[in-house]
Every structure is written in C-alpha cells, then in structure tokens.
Protein backbone atom coordinates (compact mmCIF):
# COMPACT_ATOMS: atom_id res chain seq x y z
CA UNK A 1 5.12 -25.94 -28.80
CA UNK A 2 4.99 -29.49 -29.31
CA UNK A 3 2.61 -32.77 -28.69
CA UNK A 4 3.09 -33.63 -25.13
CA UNK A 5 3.08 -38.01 -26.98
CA UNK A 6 6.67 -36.23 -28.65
CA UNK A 7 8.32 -34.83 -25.80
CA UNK A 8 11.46 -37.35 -24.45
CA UNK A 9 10.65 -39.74 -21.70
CA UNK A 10 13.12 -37.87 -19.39
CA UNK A 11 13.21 -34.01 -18.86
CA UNK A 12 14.21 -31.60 -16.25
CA UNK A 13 12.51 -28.54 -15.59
CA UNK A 14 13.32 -25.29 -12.55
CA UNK A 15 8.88 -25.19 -13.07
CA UNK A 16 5.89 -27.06 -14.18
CA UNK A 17 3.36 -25.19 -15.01
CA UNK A 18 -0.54 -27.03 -15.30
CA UNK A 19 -2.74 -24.71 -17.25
CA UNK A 20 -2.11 -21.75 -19.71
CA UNK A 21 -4.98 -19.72 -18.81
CA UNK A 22 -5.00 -15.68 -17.72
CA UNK A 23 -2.30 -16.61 -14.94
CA UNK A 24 -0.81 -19.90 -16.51
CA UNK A 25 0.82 -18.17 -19.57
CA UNK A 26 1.96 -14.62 -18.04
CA UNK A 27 3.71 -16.12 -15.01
CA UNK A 28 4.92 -18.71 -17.34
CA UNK A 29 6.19 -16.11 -19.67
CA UNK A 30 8.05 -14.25 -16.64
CA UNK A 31 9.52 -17.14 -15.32
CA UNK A 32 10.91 -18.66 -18.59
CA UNK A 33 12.90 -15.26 -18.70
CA UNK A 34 15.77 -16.99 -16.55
CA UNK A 35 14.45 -20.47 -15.89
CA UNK A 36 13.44 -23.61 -17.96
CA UNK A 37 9.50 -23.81 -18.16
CA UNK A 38 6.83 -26.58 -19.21
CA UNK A 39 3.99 -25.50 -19.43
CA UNK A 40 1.41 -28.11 -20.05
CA UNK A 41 -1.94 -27.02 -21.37
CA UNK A 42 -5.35 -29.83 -22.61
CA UNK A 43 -5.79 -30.35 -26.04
CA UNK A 44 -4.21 -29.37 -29.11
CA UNK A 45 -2.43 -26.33 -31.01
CA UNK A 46 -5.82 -23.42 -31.43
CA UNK A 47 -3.31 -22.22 -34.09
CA UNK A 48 -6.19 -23.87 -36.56
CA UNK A 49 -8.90 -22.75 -34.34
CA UNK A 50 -10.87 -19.19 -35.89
CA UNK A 51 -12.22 -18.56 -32.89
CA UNK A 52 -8.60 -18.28 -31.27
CA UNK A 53 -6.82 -16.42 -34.33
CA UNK A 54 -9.56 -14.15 -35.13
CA UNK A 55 -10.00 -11.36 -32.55
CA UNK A 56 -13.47 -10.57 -33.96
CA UNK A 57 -14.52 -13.82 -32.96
CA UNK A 58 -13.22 -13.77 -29.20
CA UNK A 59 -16.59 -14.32 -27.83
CA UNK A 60 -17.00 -16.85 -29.52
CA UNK A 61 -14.44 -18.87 -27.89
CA UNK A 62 -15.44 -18.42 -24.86
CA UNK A 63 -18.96 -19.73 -25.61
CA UNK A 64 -17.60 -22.96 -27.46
CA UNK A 65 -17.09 -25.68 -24.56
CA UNK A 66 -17.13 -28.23 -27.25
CA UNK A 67 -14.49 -31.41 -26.36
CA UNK A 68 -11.89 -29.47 -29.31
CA UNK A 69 -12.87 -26.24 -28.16
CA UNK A 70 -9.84 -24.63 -25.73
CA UNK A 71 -13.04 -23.36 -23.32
CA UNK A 72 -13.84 -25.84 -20.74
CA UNK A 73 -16.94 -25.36 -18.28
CA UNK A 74 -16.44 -24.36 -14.79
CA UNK A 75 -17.99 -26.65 -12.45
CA UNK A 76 -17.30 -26.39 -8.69
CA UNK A 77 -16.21 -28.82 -6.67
C-alpha cells in the first residue's frame, strides 16, 4: 500500500480498480493473481483505525461516517 501523492507520475496497469469495498478488494484480489492491479481506495491506511483492526468493534465502523472514518454515507443519485 502506498500514498497515492508517492506513486510515479507514469504507471501501467492490465486494471484499475475505483473502490475497495465488498466487490472492490475480492475481484481485485483475483485479478492481481496473473495481472498488475491498482486499486485506488479514499482516504488513508485504517491500519491505525480501532474500529478497522478490532473485530469487536466492526459495528462500529460502519456507524462512523466521520470525514477520517473509511464509512461514507450512501446517498442516491
């Protein structure tokens, strides 16, 4: 993983992938088996997030739609 501000100005990827959510990572996960893969999700690492590294607190995360919180809000369009 690294900050999308570090990445070099030129790369080539087989797929782009926008999102790391319950399809995002799997199919990104599968395809990075035999292909090169970005996949680009908002924000920063959760690595420091509790709500992400503690499973007790998985609810939690889903209820924090803070701006540093990886939850967003669904609004329809």
């Amino acid at each position: 993983m690294r900050e999308a501000t570090m990445a070099p100005q030129v790369s080539y990827f087989d797929y782009i992938m926008i999102g790391g959510g319950t399809t995002g990572c799997p199919l990104a996960a599968t395809l990075s088996r035999n292909s090169s893969v970005l996949l680009l999700e908002r924000g920063g690492s959760p690595f420091n997030n509790a709500n992400i590294t503690n499973i007790t607190a998985f609810g939690a995360a889903l209820l924090d739609t803070s701006p540093t919180s990886p939850s967003q809000l669904f609004i329809p369009g």
